[in-house]
PDB file of N, CA and C in Angstrom:
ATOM      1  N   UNK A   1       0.826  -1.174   0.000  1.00  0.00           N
ATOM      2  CA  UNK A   1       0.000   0.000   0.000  1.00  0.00           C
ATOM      3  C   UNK A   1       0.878   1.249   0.000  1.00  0.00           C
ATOM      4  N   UNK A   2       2.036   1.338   1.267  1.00  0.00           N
ATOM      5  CA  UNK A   2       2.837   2.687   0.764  1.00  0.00           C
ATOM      6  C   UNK A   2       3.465   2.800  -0.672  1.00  0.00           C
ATOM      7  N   UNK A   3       3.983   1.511  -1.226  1.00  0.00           N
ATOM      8  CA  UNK A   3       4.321   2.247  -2.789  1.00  0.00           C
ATOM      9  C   UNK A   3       2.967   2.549  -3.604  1.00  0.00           C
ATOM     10  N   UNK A   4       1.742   1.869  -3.411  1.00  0.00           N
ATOM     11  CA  UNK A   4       1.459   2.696  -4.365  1.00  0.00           C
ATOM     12  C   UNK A   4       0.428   3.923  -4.010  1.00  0.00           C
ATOM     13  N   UNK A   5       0.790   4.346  -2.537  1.00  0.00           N
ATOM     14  CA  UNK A   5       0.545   5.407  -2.221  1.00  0.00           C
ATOM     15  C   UNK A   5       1.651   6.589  -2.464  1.00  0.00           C
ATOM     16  N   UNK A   6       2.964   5.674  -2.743  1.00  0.00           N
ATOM     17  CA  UNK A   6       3.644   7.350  -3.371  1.00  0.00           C
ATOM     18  C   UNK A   6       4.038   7.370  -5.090  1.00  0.00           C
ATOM     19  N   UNK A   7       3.201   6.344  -5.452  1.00  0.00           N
ATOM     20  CA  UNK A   7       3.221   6.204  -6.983  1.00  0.00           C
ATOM     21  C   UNK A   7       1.785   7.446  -7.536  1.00  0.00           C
ATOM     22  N   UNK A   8       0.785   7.233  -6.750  1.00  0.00           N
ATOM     23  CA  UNK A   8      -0.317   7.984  -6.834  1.00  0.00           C
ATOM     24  C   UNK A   8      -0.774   9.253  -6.026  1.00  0.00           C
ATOM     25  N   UNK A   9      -0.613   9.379  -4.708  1.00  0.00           N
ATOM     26  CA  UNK A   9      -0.128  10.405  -4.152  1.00  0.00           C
ATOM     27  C   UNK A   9       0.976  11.129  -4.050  1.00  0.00           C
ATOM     28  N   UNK A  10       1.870  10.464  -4.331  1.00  0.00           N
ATOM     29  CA  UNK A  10       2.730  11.035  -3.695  1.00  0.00           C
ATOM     30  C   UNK A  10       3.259  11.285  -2.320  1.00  0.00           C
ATOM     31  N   UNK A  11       2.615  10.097  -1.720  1.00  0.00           N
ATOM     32  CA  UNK A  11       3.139  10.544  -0.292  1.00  0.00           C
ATOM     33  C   UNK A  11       3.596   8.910   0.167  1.00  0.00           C
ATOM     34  N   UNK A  12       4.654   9.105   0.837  1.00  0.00           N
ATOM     35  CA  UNK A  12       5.603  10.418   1.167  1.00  0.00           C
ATOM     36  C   UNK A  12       6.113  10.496  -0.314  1.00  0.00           C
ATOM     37  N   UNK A  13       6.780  12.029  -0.066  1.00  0.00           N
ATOM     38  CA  UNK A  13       7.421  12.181  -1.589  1.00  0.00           C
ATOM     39  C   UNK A  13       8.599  11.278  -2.134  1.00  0.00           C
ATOM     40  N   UNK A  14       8.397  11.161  -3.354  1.00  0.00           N
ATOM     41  CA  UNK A  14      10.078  10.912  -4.043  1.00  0.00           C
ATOM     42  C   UNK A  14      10.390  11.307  -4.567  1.00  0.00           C
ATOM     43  N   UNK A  15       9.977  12.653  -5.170  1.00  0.00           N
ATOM     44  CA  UNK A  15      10.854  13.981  -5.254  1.00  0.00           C
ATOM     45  C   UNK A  15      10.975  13.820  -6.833  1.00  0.00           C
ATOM     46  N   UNK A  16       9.819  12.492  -7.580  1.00  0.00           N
ATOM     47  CA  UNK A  16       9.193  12.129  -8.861  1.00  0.00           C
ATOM     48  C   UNK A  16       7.932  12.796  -9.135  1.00  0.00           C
ATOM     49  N   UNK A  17       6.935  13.351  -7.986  1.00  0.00           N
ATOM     50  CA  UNK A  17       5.885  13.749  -8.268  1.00  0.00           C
ATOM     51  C   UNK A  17       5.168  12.334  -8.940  1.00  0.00           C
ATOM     52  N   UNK A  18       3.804  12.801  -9.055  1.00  0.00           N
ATOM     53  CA  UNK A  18       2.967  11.925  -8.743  1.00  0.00           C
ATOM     54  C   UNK A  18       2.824  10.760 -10.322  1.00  0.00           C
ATOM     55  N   UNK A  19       2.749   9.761 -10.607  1.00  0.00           N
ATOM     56  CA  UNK A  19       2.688   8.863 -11.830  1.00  0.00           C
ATOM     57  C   UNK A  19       1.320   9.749 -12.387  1.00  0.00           C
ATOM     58  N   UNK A  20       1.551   9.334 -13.872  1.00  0.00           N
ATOM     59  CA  UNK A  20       0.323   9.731 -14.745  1.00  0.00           C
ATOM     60  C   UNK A  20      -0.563   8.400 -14.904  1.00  0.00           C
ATOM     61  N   UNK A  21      -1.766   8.554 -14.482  1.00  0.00           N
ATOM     62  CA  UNK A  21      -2.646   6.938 -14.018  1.00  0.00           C
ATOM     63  C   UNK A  21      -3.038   6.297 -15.018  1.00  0.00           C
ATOM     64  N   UNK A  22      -2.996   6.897 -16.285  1.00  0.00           N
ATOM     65  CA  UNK A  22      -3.244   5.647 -17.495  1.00  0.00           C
ATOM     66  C   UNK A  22      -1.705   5.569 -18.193  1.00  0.00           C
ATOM     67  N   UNK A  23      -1.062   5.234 -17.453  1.00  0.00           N
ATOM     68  CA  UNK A  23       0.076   4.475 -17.552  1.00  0.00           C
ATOM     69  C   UNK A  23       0.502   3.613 -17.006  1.00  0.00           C
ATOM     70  N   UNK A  24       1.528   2.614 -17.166  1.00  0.00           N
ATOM     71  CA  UNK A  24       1.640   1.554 -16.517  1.00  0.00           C
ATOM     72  C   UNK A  24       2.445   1.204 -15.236  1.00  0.00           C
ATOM     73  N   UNK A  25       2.787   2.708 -14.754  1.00  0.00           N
ATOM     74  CA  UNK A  25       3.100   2.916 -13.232  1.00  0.00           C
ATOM     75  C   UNK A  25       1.960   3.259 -12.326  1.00  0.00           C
ATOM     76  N   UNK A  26       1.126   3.952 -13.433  1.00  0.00           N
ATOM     77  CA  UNK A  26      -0.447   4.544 -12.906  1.00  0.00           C
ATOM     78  C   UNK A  26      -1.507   3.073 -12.507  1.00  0.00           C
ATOM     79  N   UNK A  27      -1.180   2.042 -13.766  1.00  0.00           N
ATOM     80  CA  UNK A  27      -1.774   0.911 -13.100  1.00  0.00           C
ATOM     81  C   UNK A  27      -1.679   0.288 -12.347  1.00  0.00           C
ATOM     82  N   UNK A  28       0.327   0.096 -12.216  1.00  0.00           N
ATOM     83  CA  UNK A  28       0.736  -0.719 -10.802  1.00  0.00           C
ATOM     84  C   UNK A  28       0.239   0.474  -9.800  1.00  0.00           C
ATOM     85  N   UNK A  29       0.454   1.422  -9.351  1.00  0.00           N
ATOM     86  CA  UNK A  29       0.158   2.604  -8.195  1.00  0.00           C
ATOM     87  C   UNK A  29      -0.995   2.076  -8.115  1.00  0.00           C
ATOM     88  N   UNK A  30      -1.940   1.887  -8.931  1.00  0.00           N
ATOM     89  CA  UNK A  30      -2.996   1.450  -8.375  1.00  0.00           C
ATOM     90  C   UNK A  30      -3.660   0.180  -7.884  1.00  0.00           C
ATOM     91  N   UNK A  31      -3.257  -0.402  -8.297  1.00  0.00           N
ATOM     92  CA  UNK A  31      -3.416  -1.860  -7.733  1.00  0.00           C
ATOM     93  C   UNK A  31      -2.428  -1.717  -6.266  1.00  0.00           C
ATOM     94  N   UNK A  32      -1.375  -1.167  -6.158  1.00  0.00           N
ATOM     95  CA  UNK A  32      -0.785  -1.693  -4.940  1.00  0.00           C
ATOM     96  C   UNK A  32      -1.405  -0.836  -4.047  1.00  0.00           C
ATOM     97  N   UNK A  33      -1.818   0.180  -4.212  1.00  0.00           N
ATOM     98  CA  UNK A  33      -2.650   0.994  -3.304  1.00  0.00           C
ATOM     99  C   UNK A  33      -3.993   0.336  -2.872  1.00  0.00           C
ATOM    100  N   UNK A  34      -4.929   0.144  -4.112  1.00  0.00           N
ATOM    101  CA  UNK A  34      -5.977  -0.469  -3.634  1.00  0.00           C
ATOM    102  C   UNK A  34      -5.938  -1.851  -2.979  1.00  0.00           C
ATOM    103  N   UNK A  35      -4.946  -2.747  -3.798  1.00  0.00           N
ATOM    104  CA  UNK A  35      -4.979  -4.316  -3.316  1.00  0.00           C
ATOM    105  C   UNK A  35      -4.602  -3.838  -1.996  1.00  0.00           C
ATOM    106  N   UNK A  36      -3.435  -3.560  -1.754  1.00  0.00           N
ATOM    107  CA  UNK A  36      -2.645  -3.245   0.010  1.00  0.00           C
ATOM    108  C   UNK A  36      -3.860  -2.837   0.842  1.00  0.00           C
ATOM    109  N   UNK A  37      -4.511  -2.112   0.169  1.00  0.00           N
ATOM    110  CA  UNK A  37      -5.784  -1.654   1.295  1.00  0.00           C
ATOM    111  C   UNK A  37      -6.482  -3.256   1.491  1.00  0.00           C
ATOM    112  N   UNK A  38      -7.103  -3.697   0.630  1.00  0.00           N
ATOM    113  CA  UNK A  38      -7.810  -4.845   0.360  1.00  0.00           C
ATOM    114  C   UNK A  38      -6.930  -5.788   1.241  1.00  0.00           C
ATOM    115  N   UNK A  39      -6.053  -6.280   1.066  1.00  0.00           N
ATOM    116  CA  UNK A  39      -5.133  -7.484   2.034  1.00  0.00           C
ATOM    117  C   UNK A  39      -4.998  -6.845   3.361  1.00  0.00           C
ATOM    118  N   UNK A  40      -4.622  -5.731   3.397  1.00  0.00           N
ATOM    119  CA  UNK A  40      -4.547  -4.922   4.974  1.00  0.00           C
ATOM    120  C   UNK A  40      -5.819  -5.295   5.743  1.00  0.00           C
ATOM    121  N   UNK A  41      -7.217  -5.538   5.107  1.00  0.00           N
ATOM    122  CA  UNK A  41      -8.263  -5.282   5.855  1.00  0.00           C
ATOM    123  C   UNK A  41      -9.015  -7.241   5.365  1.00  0.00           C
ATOM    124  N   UNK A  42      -8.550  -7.530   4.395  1.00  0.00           N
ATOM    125  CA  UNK A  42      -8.829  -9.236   4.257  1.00  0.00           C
ATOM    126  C   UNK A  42      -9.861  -9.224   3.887  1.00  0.00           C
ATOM    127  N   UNK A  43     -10.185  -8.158   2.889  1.00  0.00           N
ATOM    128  CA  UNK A  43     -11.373  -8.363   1.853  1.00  0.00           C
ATOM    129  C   UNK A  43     -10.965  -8.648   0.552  1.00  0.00           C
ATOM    130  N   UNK A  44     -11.701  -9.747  -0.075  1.00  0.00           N
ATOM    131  CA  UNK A  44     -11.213 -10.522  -1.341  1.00  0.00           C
ATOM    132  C   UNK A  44      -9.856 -10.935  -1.099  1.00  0.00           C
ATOM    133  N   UNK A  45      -9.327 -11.632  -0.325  1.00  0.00           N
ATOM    134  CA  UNK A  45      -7.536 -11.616   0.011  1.00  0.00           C
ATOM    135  C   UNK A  45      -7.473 -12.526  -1.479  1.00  0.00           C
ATOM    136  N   UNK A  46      -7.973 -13.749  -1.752  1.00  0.00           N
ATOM    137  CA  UNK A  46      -7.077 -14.594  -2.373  1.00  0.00           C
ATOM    138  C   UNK A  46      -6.916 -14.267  -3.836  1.00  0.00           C
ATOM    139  N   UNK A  47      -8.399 -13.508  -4.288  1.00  0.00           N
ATOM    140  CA  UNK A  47      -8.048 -12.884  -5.681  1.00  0.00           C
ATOM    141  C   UNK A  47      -6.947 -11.764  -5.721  1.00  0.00           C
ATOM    142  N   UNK A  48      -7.535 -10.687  -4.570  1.00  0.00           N
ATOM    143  CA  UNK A  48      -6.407  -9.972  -4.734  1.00  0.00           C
ATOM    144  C   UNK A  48      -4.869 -10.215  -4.346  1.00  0.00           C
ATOM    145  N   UNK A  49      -4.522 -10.988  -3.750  1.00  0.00           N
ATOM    146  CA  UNK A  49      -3.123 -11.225  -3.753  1.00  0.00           C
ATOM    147  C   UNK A  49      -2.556 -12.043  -4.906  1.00  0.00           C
ATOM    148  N   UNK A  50      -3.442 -13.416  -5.802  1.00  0.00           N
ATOM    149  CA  UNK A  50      -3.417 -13.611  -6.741  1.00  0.00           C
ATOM    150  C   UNK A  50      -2.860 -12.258  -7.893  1.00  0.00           C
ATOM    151  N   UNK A  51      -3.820 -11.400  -7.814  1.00  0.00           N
ATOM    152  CA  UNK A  51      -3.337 -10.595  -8.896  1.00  0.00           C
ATOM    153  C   UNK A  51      -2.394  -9.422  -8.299  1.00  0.00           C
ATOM    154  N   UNK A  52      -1.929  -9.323  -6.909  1.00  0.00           N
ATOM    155  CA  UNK A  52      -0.578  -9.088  -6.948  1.00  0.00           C
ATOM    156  C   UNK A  52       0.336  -9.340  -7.019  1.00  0.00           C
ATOM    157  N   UNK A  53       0.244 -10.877  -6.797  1.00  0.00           N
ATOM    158  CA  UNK A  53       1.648 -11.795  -7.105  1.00  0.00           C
ATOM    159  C   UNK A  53       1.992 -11.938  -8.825  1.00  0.00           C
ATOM    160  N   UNK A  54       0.997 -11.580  -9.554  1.00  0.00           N
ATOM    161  CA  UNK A  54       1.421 -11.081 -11.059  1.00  0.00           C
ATOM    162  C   UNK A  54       1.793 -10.296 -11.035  1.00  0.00           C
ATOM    163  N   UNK A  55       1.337  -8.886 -10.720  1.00  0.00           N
ATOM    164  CA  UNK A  55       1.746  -7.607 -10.648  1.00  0.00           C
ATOM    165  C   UNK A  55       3.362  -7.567 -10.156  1.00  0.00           C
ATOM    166  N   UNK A  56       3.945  -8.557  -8.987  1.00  0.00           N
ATOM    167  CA  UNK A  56       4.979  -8.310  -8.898  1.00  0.00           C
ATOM    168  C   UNK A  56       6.028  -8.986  -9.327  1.00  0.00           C
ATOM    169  N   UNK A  57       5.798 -10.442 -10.340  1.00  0.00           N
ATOM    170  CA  UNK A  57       6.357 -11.764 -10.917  1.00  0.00           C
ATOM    171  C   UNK A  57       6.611 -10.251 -11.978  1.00  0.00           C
ATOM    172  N   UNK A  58       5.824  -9.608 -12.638  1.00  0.00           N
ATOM    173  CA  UNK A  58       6.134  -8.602 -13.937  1.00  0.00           C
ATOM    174  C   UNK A  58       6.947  -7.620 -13.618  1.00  0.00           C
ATOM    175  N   UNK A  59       6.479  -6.623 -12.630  1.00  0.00           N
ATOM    176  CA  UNK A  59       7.632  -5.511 -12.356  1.00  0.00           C
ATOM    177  C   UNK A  59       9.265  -6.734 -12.554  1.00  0.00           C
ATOM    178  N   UNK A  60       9.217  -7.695 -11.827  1.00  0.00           N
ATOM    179  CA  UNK A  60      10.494  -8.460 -11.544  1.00  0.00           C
ATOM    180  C   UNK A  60      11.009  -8.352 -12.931  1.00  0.00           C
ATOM    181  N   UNK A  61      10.337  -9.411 -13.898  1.00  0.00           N
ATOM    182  CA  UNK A  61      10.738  -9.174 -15.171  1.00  0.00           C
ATOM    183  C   UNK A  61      10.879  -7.886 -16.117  1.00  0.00           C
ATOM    184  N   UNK A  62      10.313  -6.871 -15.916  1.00  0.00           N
ATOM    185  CA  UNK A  62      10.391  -5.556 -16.857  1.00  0.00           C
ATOM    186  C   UNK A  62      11.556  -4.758 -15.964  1.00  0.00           C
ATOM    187  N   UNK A  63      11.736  -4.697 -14.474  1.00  0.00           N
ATOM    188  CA  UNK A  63      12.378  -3.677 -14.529  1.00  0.00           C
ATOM    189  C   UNK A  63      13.850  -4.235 -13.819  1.00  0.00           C
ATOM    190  N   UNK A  64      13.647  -5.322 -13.279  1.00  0.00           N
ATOM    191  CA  UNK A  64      15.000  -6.352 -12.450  1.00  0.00           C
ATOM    192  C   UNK A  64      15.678  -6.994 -13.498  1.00  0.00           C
ATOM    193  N   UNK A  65      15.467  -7.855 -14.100  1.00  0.00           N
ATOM    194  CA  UNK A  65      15.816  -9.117 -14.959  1.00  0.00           C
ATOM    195  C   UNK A  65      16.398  -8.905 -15.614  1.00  0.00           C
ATOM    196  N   UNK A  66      16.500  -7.501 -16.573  1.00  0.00           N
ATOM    197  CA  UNK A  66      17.289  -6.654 -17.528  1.00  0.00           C
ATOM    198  C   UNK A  66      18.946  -6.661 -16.798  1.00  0.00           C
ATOM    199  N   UNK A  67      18.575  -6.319 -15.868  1.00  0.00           N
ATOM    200  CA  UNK A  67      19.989  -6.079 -14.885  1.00  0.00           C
ATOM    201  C   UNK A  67      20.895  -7.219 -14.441  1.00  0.00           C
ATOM    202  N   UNK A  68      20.444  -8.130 -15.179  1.00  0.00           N
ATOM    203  CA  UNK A  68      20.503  -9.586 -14.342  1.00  0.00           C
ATOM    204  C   UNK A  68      19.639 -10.810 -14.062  1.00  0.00           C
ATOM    205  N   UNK A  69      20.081 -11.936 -14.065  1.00  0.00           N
ATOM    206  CA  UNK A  69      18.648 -13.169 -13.660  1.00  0.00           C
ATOM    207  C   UNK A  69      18.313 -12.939 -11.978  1.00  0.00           C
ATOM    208  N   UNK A  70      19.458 -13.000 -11.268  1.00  0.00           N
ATOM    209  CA  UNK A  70      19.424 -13.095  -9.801  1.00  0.00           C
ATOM    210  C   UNK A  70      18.833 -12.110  -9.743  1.00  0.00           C
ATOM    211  N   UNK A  71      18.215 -12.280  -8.019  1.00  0.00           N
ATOM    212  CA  UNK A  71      17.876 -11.241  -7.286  1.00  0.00           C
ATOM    213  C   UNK A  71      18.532 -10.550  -6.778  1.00  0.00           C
ATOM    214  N   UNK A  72      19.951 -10.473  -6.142  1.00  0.00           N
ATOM    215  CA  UNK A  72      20.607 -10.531  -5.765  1.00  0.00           C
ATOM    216  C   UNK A  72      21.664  -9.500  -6.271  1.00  0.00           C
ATOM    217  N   UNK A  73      21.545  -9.762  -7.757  1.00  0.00           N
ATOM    218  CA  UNK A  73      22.737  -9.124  -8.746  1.00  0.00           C
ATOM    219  C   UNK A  73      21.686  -7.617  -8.859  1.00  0.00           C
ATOM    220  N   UNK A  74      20.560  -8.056  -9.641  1.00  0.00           N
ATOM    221  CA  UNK A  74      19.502  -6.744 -10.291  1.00  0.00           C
ATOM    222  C   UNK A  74      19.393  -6.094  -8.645  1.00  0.00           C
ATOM    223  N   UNK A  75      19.171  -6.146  -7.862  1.00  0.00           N
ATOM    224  CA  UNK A  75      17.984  -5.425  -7.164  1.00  0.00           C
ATOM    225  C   UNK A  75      16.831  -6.111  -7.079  1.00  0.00           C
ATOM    226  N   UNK A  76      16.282  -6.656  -7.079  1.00  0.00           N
ATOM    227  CA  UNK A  76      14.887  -7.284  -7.204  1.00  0.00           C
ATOM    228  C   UNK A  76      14.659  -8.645  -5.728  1.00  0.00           C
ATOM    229  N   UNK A  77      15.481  -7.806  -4.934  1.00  0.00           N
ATOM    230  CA  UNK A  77      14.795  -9.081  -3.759  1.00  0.00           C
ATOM    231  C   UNK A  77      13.668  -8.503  -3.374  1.00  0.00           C
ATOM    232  N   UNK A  78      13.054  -7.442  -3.249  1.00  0.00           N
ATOM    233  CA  UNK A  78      11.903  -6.964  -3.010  1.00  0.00           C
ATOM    234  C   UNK A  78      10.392  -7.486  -3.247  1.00  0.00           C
ATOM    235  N   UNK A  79      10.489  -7.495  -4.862  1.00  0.00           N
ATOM    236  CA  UNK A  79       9.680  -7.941  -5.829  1.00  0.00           C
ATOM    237  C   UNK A  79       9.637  -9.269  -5.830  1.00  0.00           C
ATOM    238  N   UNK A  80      10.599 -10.274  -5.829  1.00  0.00           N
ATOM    239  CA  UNK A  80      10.689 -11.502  -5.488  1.00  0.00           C
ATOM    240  C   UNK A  80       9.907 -11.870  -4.553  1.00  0.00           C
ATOM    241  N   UNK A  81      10.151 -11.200  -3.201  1.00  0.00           N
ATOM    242  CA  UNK A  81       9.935 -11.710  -1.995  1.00  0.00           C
ATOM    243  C   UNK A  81       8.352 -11.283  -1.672  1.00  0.00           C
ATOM    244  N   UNK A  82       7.599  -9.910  -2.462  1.00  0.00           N
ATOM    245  CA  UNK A  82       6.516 -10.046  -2.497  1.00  0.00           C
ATOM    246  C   UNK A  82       5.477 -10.734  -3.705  1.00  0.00           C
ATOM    247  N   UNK A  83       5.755 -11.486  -4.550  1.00  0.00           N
ATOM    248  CA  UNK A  83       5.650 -12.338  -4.852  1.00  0.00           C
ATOM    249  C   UNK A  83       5.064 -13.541  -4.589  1.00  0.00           C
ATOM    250  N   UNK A  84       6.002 -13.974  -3.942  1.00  0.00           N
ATOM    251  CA  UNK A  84       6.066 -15.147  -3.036  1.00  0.00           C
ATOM    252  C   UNK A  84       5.035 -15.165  -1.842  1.00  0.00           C
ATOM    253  N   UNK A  85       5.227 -13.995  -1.313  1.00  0.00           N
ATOM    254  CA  UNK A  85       4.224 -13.461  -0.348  1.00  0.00           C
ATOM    255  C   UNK A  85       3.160 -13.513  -0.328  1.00  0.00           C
ATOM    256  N   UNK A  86       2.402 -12.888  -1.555  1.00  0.00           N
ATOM    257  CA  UNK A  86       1.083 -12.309  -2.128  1.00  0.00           C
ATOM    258  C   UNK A  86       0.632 -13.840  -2.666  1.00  0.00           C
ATOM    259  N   UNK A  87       1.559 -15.190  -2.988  1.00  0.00           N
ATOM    260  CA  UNK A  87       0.926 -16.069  -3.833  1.00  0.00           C
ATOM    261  C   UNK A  87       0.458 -16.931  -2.959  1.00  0.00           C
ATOM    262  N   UNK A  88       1.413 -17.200  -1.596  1.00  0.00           N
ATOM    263  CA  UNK A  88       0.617 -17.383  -0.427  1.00  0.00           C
ATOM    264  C   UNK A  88      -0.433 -17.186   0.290  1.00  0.00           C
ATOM    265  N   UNK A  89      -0.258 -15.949   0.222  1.00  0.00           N
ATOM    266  CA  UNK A  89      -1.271 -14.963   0.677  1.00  0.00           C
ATOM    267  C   UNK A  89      -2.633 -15.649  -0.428  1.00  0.00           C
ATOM    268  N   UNK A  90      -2.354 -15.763  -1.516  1.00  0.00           N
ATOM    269  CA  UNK A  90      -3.439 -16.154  -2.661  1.00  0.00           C
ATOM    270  C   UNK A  90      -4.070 -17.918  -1.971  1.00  0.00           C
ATOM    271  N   UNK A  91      -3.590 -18.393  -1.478  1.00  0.00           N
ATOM    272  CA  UNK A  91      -3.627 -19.981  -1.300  1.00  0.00           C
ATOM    273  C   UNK A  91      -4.281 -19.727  -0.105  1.00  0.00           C
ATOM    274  N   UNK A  92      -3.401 -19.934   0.694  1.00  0.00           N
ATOM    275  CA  UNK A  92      -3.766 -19.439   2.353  1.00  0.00           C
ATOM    276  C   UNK A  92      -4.965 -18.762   2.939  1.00  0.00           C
ATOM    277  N   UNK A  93      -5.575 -17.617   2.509  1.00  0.00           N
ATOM    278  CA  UNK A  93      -6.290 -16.756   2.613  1.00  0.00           C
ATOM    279  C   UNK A  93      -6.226 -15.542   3.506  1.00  0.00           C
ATOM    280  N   UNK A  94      -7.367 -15.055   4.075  1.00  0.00           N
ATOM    281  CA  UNK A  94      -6.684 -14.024   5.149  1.00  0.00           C
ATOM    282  C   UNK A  94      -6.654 -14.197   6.207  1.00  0.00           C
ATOM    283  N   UNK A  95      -7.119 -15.458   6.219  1.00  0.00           N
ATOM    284  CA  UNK A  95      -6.734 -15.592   8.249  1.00  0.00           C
ATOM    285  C   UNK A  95      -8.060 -15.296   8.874  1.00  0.00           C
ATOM    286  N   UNK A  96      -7.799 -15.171  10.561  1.00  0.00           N
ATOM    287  CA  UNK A  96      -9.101 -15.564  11.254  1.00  0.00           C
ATOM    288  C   UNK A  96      -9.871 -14.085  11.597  1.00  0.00           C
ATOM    289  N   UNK A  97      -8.392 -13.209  11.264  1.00  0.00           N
ATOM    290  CA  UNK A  97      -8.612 -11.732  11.834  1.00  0.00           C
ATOM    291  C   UNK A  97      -9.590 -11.274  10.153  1.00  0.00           C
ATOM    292  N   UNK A  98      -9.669 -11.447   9.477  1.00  0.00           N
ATOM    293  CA  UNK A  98     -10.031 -10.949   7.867  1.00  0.00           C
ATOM    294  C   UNK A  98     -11.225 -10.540   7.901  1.00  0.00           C
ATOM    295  N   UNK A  99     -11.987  -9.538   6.901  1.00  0.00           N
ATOM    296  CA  UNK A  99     -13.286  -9.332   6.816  1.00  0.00           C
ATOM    297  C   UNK A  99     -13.816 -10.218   5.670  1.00  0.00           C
ATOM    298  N   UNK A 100     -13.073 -11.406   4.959  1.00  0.00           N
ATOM    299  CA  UNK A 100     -13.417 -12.359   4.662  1.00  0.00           C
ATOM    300  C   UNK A 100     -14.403 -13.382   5.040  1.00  0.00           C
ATOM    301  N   UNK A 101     -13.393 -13.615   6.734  1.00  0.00           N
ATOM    302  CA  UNK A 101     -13.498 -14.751   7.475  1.00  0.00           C
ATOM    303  C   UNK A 101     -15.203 -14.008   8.038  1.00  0.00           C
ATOM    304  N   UNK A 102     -15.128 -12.657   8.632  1.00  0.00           N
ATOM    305  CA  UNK A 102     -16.478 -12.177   8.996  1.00  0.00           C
ATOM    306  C   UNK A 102     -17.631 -12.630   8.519  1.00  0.00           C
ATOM    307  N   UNK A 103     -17.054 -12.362   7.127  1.00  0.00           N
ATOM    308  CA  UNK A 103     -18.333 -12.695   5.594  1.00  0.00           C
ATOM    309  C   UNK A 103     -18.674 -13.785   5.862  1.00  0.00           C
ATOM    310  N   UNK A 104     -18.007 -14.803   6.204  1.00  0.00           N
ATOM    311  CA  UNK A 104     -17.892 -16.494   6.117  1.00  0.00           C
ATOM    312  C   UNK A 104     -17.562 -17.019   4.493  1.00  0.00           C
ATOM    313  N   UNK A 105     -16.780 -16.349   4.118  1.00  0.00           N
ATOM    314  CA  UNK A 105     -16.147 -16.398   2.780  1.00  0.00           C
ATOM    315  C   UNK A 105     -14.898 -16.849   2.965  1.00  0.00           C
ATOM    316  N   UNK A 106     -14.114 -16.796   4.017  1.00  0.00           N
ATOM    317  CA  UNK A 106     -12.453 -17.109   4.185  1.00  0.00           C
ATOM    318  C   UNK A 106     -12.377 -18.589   5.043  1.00  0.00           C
ATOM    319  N   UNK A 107     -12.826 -19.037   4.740  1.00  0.00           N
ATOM    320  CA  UNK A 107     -12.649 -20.642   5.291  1.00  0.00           C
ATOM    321  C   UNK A 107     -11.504 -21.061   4.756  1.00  0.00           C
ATOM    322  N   UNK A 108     -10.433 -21.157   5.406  1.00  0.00           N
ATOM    323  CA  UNK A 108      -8.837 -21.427   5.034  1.00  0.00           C
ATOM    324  C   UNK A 108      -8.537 -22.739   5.656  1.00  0.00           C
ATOM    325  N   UNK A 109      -7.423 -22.964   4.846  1.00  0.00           N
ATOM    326  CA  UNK A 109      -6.758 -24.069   5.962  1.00  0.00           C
ATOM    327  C   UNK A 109      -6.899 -24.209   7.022  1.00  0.00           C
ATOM    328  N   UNK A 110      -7.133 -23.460   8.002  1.00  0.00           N
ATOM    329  CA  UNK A 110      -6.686 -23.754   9.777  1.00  0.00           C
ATOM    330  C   UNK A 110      -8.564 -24.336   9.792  1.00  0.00           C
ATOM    331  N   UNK A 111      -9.461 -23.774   9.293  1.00  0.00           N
ATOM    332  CA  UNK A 111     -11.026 -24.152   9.279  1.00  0.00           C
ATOM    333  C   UNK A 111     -11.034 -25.537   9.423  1.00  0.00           C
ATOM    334  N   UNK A 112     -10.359 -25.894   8.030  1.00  0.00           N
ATOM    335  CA  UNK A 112     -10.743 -27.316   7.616  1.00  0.00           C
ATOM    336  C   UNK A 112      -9.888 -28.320   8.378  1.00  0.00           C
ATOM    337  N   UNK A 113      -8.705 -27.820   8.827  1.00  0.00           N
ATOM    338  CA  UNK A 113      -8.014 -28.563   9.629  1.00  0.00           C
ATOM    339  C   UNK A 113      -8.233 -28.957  11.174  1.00  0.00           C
ATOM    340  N   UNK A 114      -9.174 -27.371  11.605  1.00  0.00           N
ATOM    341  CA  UNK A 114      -9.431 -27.715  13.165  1.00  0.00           C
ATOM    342  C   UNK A 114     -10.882 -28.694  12.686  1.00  0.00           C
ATOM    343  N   UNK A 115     -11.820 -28.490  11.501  1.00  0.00           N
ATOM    344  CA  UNK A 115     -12.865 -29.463  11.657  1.00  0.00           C
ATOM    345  C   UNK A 115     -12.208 -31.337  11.561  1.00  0.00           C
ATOM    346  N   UNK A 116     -10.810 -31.264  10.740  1.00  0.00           N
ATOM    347  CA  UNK A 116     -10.951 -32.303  10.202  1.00  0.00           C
ATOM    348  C   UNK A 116     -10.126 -32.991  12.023  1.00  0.00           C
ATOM    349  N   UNK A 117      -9.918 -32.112  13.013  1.00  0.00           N
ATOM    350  CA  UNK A 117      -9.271 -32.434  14.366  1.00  0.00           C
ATOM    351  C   UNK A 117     -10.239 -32.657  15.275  1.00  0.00           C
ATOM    352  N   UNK A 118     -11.541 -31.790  14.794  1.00  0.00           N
ATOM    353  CA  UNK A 118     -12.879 -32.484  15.866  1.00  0.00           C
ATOM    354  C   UNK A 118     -13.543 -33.615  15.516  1.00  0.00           C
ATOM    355  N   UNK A 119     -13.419 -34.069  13.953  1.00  0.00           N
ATOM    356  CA  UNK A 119     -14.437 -35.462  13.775  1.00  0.00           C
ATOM    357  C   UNK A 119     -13.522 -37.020  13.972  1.00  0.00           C
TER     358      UNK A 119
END
């Protein structure tokens, strides 16, 4: 959510001023702003982390990969590591705290596991 609160706000600054939104910093700014809100609060977690773990498998490739395969070499442990994160996050769901789980929409692993521990 903070990057793509300073991709679209601008805040805090980076001294880039704010992305132009029908562009394709304007699209990532927005997805990481809105999804980050969305996973922060565990509404829709598994689509939306699904489609952030694309969002960040691509930045990896368009703006890391050029520099290098590794993460390590480019810069790109970031992007990697949320990735990985978000695809979890996609599987997993949001957990017990989520406004998912409220909905009765987030029935995750730990659900099916504490039922499959009571029968």
């Amino acid at each position: 959510m903070a990057h793509g609160a300073q991709k679209i706000l601008n805040y805090p600054p980076s001294g880039q001023g704010p992305v132009e939104l029908l562009s394709l910093m304007g699209l990532g700014g927005g997805l990481e702003l809105v999804g980050g809100f969305l996973i922060m609060i565990g509404l829709f977690t598994r689509v939306t982390a699904f489609i952030l773990s694309g969002e960040m498998a691509v930045a990896y490739f368009m703006a890391h990969a050029p520099g290098g395969f590794l993460p390590l070499v480019n810069k790109g442990e970031l992007a990697v590591l949320y990735c990985f994160v978000f695809f979890y996050m996609a599987t997993a769901g949001g957990g017990s705290w989520s406004v998912d789980r409220l909905l009765g929409r987030g029935a995750g692993v730990a659900d099916s596991e504490l039922r499959a521990a009571r029968s």
